[in-house]
PDB file of N, CA and C in Angstrom:
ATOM      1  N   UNK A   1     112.748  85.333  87.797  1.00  0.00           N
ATOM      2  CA  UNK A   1     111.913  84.583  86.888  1.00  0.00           C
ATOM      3  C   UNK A   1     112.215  85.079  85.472  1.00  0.00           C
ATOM      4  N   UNK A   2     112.896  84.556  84.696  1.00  0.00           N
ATOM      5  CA  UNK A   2     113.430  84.299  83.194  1.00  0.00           C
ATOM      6  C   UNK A   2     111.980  85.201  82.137  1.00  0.00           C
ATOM      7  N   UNK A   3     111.085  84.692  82.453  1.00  0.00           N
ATOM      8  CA  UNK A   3     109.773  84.588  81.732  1.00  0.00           C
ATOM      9  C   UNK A   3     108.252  85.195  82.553  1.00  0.00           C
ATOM     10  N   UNK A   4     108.751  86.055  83.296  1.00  0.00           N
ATOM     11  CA  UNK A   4     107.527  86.463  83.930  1.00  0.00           C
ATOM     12  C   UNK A   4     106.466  87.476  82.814  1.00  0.00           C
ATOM     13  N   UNK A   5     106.758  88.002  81.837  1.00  0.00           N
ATOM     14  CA  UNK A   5     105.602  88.749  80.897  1.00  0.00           C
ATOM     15  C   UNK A   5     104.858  87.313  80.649  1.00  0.00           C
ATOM     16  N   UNK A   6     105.254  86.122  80.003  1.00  0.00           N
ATOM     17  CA  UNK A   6     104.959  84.898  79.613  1.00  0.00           C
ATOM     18  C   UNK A   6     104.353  84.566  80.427  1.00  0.00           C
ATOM     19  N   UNK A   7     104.747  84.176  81.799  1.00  0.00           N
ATOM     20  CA  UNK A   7     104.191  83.367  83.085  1.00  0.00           C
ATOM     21  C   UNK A   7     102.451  84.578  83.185  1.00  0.00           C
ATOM     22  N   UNK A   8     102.811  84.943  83.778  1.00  0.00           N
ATOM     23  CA  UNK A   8     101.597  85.796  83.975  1.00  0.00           C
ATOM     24  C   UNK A   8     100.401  86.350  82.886  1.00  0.00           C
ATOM     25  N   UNK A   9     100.883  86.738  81.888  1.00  0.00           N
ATOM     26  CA  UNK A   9     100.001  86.388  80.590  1.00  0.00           C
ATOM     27  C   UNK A   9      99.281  84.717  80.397  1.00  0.00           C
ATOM     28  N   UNK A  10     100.350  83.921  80.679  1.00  0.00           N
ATOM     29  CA  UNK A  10      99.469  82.445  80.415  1.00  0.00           C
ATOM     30  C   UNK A  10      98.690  82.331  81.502  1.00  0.00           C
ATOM     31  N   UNK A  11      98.821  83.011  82.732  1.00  0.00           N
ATOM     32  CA  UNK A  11      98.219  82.486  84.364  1.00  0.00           C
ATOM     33  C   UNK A  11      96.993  82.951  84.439  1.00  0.00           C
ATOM     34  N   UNK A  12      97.626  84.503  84.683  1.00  0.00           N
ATOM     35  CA  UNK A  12      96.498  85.752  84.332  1.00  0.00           C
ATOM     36  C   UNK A  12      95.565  86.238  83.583  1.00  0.00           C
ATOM     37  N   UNK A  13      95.883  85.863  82.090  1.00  0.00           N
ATOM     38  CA  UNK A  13      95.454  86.363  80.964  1.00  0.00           C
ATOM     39  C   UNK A  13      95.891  88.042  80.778  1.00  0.00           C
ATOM     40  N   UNK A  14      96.878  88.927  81.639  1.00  0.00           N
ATOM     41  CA  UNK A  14      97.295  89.555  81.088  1.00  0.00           C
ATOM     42  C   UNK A  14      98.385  89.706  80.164  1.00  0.00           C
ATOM     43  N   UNK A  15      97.851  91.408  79.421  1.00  0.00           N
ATOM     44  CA  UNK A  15      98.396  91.075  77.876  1.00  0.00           C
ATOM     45  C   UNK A  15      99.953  91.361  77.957  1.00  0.00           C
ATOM     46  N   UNK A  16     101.092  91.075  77.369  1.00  0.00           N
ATOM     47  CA  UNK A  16     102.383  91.010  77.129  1.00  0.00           C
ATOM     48  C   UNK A  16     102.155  93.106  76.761  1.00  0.00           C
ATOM     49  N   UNK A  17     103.704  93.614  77.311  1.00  0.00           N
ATOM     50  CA  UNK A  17     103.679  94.923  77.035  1.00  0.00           C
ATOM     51  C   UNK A  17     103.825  94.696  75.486  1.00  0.00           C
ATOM     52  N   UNK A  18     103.161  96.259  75.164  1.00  0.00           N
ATOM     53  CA  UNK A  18     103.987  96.781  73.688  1.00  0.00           C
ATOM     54  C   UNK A  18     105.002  97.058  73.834  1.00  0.00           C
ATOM     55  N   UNK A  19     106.392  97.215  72.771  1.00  0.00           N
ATOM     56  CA  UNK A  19     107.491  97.739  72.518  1.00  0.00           C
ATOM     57  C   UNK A  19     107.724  99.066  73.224  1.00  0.00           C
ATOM     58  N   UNK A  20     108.392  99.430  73.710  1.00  0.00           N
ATOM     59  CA  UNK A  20     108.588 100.777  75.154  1.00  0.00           C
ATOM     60  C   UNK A  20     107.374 100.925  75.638  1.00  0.00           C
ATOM     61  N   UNK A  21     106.439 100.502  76.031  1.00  0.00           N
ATOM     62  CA  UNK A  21     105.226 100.651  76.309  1.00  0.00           C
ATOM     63  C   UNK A  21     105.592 100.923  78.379  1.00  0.00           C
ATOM     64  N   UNK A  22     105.159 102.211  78.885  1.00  0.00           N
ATOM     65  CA  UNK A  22     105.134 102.851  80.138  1.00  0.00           C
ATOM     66  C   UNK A  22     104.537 102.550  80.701  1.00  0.00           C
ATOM     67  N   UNK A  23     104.469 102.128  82.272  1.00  0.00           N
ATOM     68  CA  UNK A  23     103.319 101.957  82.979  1.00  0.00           C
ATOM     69  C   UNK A  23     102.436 100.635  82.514  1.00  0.00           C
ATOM     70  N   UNK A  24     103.127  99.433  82.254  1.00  0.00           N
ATOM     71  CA  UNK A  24     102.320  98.162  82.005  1.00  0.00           C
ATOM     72  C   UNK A  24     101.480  97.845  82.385  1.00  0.00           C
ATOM     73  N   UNK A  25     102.092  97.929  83.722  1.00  0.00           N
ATOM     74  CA  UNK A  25     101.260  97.568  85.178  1.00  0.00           C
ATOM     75  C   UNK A  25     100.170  98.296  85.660  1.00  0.00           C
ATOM     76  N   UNK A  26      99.876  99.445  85.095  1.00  0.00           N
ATOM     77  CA  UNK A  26      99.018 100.176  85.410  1.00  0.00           C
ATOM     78  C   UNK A  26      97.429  99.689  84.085  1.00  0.00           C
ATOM     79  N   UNK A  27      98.376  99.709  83.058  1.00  0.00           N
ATOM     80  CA  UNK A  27      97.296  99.911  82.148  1.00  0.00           C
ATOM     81  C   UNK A  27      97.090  98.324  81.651  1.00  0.00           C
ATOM     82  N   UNK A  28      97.719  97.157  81.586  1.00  0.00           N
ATOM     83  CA  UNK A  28      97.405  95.798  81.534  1.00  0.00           C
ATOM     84  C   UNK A  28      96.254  95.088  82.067  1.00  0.00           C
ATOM     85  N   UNK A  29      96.300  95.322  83.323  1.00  0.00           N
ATOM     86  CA  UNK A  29      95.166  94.206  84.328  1.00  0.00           C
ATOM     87  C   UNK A  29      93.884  94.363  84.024  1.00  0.00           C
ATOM     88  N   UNK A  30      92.675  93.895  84.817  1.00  0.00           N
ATOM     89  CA  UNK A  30      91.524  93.747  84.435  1.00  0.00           C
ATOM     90  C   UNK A  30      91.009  93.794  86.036  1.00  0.00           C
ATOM     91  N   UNK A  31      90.599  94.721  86.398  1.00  0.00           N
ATOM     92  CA  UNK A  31      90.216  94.700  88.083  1.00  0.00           C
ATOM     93  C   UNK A  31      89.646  93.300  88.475  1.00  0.00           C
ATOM     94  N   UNK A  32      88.908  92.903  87.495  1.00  0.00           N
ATOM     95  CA  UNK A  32      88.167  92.057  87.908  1.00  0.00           C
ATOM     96  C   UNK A  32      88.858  90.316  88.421  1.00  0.00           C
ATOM     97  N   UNK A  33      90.029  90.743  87.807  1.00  0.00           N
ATOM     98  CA  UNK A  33      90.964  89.528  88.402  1.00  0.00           C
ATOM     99  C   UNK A  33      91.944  89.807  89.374  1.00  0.00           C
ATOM    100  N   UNK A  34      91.851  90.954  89.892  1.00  0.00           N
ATOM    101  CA  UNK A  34      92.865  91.194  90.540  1.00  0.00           C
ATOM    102  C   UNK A  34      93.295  89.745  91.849  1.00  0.00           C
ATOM    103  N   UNK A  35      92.050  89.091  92.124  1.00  0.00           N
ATOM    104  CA  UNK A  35      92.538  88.007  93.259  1.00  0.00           C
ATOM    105  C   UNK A  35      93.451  87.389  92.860  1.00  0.00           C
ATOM    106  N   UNK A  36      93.345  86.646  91.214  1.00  0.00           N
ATOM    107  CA  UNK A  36      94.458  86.234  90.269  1.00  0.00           C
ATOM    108  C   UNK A  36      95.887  86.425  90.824  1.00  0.00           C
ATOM    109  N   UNK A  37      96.032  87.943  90.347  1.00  0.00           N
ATOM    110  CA  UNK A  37      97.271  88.732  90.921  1.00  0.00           C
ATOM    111  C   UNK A  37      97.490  88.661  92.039  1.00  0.00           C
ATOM    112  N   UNK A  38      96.867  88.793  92.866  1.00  0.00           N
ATOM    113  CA  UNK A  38      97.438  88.510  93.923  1.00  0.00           C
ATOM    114  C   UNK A  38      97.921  86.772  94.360  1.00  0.00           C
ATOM    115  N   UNK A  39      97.270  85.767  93.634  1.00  0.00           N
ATOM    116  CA  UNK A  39      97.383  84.624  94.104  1.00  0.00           C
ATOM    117  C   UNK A  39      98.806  84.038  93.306  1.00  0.00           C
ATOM    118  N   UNK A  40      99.372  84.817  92.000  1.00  0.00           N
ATOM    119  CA  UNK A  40     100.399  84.658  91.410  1.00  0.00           C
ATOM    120  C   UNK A  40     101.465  85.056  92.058  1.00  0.00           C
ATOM    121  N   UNK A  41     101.585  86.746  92.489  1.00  0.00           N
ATOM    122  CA  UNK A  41     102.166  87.054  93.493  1.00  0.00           C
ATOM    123  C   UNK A  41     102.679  86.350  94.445  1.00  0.00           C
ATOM    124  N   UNK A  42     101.648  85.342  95.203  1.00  0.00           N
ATOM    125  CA  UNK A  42     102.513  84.876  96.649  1.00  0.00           C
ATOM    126  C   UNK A  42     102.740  83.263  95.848  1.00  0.00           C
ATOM    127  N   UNK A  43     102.172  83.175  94.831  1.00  0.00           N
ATOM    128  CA  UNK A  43     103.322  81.792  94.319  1.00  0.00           C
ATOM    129  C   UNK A  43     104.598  82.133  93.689  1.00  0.00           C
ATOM    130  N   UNK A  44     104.607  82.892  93.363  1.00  0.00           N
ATOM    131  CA  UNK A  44     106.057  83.005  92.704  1.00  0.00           C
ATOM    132  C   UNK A  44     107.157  84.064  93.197  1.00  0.00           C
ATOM    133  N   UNK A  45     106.624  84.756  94.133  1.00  0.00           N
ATOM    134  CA  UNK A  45     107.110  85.838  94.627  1.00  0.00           C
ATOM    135  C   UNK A  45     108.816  85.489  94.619  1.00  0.00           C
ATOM    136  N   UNK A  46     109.108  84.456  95.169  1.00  0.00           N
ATOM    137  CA  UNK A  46     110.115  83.656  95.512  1.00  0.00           C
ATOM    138  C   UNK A  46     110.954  83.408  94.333  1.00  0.00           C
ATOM    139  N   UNK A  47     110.661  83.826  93.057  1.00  0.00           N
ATOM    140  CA  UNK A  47     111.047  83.369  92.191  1.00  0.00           C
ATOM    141  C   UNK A  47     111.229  84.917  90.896  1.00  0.00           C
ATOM    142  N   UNK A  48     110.713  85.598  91.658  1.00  0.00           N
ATOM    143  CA  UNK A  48     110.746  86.888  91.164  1.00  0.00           C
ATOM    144  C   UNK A  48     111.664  87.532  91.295  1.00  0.00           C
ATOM    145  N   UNK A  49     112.472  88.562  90.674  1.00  0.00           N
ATOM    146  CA  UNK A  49     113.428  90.098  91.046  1.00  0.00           C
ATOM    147  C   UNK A  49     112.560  91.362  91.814  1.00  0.00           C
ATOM    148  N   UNK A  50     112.934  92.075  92.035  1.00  0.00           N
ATOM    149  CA  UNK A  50     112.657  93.259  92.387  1.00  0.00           C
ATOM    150  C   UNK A  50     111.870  94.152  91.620  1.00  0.00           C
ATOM    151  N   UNK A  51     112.301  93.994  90.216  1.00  0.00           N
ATOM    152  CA  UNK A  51     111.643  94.597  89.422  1.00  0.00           C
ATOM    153  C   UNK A  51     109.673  93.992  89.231  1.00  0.00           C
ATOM    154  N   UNK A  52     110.056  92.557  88.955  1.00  0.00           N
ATOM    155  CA  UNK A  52     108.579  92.145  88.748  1.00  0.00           C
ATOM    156  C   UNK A  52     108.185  91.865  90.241  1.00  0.00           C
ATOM    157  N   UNK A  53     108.382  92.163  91.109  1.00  0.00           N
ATOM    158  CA  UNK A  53     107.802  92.164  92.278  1.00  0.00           C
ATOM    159  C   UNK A  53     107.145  93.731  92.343  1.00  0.00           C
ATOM    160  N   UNK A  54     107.795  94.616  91.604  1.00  0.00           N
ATOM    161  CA  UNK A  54     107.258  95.844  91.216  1.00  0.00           C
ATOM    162  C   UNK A  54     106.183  95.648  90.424  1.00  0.00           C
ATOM    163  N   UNK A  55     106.041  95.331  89.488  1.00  0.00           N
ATOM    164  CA  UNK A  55     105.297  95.613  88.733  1.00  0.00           C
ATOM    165  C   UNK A  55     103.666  94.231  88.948  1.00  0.00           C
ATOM    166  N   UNK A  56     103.925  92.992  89.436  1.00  0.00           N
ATOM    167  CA  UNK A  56     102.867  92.770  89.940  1.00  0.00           C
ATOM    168  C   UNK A  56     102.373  92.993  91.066  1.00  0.00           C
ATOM    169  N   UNK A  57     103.067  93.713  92.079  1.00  0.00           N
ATOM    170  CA  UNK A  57     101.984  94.676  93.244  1.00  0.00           C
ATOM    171  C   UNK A  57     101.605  95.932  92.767  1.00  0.00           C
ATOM    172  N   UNK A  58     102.133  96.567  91.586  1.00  0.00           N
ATOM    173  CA  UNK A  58     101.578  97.185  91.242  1.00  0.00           C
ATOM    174  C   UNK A  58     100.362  97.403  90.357  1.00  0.00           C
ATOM    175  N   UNK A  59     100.297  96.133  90.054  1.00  0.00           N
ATOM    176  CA  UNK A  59      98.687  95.727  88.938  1.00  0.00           C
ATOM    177  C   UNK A  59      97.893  95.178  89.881  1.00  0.00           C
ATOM    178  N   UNK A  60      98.324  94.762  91.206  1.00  0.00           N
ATOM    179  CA  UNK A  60      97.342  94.400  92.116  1.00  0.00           C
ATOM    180  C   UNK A  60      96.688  95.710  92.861  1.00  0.00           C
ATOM    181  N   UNK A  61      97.340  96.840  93.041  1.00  0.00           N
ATOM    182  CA  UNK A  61      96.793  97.588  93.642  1.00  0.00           C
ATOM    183  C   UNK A  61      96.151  98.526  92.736  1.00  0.00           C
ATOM    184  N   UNK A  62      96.450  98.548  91.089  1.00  0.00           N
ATOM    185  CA  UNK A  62      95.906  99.117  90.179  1.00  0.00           C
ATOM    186  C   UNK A  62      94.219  98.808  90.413  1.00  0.00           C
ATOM    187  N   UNK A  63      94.311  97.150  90.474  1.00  0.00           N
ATOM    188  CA  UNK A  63      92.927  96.272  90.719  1.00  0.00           C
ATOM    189  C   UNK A  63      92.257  96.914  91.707  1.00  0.00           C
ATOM    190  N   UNK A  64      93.100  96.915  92.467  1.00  0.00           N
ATOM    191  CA  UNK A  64      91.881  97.613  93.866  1.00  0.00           C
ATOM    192  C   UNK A  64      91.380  98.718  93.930  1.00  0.00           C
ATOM    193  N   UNK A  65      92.316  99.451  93.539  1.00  0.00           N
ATOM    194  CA  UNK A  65      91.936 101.459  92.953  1.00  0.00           C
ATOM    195  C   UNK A  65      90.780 100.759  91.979  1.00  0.00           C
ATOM    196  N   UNK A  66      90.615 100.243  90.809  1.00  0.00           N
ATOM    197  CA  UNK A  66      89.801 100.449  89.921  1.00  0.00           C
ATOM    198  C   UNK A  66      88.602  99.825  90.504  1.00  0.00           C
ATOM    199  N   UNK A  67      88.580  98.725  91.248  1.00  0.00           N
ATOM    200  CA  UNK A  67      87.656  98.141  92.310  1.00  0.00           C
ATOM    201  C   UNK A  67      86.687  98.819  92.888  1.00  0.00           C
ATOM    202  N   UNK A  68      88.047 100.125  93.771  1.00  0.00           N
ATOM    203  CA  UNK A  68      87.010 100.964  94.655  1.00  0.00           C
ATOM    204  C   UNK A  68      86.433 102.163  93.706  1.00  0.00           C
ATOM    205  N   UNK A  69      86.623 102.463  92.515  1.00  0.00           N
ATOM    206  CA  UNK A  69      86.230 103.410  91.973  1.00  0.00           C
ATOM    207  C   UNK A  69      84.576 102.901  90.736  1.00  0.00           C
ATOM    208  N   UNK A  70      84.857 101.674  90.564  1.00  0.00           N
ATOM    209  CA  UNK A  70      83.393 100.847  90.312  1.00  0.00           C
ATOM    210  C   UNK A  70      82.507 100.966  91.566  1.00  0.00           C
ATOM    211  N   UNK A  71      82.898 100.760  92.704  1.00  0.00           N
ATOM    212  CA  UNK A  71      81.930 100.577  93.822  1.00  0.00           C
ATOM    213  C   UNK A  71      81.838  99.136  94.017  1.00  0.00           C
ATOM    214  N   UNK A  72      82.670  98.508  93.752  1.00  0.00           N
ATOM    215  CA  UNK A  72      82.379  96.887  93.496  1.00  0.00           C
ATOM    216  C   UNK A  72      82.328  96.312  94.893  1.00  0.00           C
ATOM    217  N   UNK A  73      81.539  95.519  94.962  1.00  0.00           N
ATOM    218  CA  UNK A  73      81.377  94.801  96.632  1.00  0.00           C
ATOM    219  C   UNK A  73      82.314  95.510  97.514  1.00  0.00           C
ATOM    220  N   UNK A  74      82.442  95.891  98.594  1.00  0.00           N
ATOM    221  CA  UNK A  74      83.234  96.717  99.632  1.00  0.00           C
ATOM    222  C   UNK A  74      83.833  95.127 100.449  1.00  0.00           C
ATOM    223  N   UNK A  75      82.768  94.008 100.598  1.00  0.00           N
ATOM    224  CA  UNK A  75      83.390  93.460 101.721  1.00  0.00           C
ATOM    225  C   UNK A  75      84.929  92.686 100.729  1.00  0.00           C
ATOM    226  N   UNK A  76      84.863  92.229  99.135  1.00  0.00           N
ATOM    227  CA  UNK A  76      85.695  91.782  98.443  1.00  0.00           C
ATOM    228  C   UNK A  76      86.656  92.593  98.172  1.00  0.00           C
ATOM    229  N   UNK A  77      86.576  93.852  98.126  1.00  0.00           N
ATOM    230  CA  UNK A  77      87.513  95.174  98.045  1.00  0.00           C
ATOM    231  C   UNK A  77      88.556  94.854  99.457  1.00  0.00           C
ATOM    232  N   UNK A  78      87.836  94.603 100.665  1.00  0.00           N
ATOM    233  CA  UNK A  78      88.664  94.686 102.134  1.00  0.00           C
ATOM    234  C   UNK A  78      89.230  93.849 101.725  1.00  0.00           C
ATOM    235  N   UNK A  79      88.691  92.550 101.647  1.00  0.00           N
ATOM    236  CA  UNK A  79      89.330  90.837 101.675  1.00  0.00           C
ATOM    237  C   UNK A  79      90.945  91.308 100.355  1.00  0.00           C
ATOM    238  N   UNK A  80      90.721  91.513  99.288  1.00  0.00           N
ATOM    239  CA  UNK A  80      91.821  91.839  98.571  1.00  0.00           C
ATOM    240  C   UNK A  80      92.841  93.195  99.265  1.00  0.00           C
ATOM    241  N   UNK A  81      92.634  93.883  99.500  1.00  0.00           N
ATOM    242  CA  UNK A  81      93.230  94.578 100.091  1.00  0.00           C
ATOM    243  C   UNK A  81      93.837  94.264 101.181  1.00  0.00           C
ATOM    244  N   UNK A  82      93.670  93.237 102.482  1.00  0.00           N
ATOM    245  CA  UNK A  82      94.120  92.136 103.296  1.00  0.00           C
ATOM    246  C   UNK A  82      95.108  91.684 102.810  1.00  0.00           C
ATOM    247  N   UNK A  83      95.439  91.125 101.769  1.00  0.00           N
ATOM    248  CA  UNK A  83      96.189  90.491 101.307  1.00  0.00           C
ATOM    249  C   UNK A  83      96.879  91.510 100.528  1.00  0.00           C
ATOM    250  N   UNK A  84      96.603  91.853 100.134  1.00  0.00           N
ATOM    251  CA  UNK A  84      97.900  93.018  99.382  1.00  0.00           C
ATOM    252  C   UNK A  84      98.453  93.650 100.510  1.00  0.00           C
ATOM    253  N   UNK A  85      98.040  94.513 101.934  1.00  0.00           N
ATOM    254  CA  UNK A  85      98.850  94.922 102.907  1.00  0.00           C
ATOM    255  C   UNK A  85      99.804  93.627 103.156  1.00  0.00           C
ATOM    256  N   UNK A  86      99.817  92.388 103.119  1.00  0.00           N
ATOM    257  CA  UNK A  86     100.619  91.373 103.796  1.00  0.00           C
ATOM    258  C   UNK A  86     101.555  91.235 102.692  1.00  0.00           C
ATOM    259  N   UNK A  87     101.772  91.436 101.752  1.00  0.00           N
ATOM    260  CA  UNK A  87     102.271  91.775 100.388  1.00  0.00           C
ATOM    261  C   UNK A  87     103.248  92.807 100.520  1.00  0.00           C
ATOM    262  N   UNK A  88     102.549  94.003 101.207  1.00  0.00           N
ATOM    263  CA  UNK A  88     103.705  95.089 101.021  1.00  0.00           C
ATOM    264  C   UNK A  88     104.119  95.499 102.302  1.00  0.00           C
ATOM    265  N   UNK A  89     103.992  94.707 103.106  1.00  0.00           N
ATOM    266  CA  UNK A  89     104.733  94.721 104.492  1.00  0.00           C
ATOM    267  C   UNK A  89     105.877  93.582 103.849  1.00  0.00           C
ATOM    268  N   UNK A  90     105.633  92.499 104.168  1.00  0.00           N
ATOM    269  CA  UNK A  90     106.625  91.063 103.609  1.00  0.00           C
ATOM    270  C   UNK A  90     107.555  91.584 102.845  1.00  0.00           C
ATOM    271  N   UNK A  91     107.192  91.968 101.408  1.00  0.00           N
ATOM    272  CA  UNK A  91     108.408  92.105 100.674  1.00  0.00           C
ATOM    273  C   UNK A  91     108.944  94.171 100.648  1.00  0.00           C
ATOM    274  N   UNK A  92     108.486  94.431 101.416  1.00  0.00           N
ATOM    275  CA  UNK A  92     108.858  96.103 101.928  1.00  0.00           C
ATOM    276  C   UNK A  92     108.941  96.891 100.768  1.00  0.00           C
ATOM    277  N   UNK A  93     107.949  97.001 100.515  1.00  0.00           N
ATOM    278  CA  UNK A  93     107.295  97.486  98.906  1.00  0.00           C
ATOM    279  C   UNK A  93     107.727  99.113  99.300  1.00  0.00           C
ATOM    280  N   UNK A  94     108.568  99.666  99.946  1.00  0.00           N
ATOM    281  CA  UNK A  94     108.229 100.986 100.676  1.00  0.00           C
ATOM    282  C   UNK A  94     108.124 102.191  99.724  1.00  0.00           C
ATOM    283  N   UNK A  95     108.838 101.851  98.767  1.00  0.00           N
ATOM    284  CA  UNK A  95     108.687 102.790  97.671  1.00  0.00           C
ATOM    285  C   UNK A  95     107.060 103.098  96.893  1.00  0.00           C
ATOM    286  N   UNK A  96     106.346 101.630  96.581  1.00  0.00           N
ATOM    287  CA  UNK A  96     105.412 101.816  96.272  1.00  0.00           C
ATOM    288  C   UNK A  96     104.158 102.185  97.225  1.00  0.00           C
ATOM    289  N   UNK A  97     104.714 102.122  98.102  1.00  0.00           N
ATOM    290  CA  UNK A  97     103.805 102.719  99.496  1.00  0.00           C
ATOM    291  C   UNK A  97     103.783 104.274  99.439  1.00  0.00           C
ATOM    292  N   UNK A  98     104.839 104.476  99.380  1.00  0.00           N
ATOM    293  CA  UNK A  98     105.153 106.167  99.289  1.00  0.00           C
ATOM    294  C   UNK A  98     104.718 106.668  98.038  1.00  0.00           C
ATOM    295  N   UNK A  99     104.700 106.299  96.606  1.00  0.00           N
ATOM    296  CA  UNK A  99     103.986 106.751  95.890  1.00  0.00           C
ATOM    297  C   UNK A  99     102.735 106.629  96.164  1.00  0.00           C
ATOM    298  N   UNK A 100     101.803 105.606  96.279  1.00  0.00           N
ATOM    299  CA  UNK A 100     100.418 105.875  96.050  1.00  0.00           C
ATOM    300  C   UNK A 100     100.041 106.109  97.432  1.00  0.00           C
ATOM    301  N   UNK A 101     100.760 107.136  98.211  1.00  0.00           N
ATOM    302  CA  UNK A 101     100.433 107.378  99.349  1.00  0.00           C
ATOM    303  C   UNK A 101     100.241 109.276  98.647  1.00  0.00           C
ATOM    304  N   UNK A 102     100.681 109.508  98.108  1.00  0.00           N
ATOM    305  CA  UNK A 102     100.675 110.891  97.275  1.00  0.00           C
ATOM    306  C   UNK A 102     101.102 111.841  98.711  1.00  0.00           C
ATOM    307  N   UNK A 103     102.112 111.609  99.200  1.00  0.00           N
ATOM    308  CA  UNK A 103     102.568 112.614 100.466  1.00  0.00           C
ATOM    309  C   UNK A 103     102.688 114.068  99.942  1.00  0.00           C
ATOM    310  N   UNK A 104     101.952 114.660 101.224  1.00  0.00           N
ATOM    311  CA  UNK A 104     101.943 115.478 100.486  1.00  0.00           C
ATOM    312  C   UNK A 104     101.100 116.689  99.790  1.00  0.00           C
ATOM    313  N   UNK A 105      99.983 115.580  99.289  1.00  0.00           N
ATOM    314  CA  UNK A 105      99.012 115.989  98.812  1.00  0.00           C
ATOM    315  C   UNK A 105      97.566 116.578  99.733  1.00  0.00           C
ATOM    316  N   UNK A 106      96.359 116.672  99.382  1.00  0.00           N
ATOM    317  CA  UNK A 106      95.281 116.334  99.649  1.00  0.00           C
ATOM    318  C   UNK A 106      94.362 115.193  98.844  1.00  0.00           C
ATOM    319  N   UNK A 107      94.188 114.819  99.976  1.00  0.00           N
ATOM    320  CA  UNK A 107      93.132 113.584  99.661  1.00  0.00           C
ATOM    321  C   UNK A 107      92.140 113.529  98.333  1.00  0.00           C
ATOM    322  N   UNK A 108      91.611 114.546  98.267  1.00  0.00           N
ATOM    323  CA  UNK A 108      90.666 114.987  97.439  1.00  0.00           C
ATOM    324  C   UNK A 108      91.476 114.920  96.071  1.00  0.00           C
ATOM    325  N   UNK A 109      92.867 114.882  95.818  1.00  0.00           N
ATOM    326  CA  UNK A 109      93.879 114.920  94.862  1.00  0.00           C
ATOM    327  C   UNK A 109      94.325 113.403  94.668  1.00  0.00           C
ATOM    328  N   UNK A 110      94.000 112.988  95.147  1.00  0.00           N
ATOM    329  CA  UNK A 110      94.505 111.498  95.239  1.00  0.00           C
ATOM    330  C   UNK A 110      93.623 110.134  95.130  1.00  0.00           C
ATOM    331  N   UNK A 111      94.694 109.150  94.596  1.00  0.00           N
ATOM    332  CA  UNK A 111      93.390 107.801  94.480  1.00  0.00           C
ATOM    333  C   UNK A 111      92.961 107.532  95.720  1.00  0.00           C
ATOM    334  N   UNK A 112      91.666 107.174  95.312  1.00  0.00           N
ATOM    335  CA  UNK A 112      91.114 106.087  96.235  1.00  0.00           C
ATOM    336  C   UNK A 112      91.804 105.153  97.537  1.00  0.00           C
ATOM    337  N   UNK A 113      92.357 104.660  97.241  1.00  0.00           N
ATOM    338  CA  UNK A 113      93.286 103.884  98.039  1.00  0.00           C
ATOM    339  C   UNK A 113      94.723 104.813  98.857  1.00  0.00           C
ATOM    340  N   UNK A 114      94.881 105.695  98.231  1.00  0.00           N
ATOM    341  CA  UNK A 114      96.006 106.611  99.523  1.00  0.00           C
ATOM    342  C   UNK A 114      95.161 106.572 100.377  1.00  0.00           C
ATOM    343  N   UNK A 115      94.075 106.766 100.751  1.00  0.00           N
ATOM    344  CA  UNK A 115      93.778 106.857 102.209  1.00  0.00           C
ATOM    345  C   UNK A 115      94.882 105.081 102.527  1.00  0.00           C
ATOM    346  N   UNK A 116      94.409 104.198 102.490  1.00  0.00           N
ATOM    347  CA  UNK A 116      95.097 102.941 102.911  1.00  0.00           C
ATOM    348  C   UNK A 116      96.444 102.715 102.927  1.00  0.00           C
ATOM    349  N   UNK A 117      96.965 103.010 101.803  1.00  0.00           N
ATOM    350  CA  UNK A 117      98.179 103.458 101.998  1.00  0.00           C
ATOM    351  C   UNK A 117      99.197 104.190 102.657  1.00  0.00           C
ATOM    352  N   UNK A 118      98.213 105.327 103.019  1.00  0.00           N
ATOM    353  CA  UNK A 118      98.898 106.344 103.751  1.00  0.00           C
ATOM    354  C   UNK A 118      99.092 105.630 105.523  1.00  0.00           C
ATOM    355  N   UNK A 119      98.034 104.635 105.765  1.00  0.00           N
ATOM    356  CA  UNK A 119      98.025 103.925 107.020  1.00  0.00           C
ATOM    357  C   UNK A 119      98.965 103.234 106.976  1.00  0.00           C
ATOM    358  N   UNK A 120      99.769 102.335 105.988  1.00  0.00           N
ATOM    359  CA  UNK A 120     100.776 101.769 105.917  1.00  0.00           C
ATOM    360  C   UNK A 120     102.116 103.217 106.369  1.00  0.00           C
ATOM    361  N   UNK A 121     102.035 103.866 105.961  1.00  0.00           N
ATOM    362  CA  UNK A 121     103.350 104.588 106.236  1.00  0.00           C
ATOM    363  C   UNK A 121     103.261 104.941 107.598  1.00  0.00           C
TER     364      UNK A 121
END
């Protein structure tokens, strides 16, 4: 996809990076849309590289970490999270599995969501 900062800023309403700006994907989204993201995701997936297939499962699962750390509805937390596992099974996200799986670590050291993650591995 030629134009995915564009596409997804007009879809999403997230904001276009700054100039070398790190970690877009982390610090861009808005939890509160994360369904958004995910619903952009499986439309265009097909139309995506590797790279932005990186970086919008990675603002989707940003969404859900920040989700579960509000306390925000649990049963809408599962339902999105449903769909993001079918996400990173499908396109074999394995790398981003293994990071926010924090191997390795203890739990108590880690987001929210490695527990879920770590079930994927």
């Amino acid at each position: 996809m030629d134009n995915f900062y564009e596409k997804i800023n007009e879809e999403c309403g997230i904001r276009l990076p700054f100039s070398n700006e790190q970690d877009w994907e982390i610090c861009a989204g808005d939890y509160k849309n994360t369904a958004d993201y995910i619903d952009f995701y499986n439309r265009y997936s097909d139309d995506m590289d590797i790279w932005q297939k990186y970086l919008a499962v990675n603002l989707i699962i940003q969404g859900i970490e920040d989700l579960m750390e509000k306390n925000e509805d649990q049963n809408i937390t599962n339902e999105l999270w449903s769909e993001t596992e079918k996400i990173l099974i499908k396109d074999n996200h394995r790398h981003t599995i293994f990071s926010w799986s924090c191997v390795g670590q203890k739990l108590d050291d880690c987001w929210l969501i490695t527990p879920k993650m770590r079930e994927l591995l």
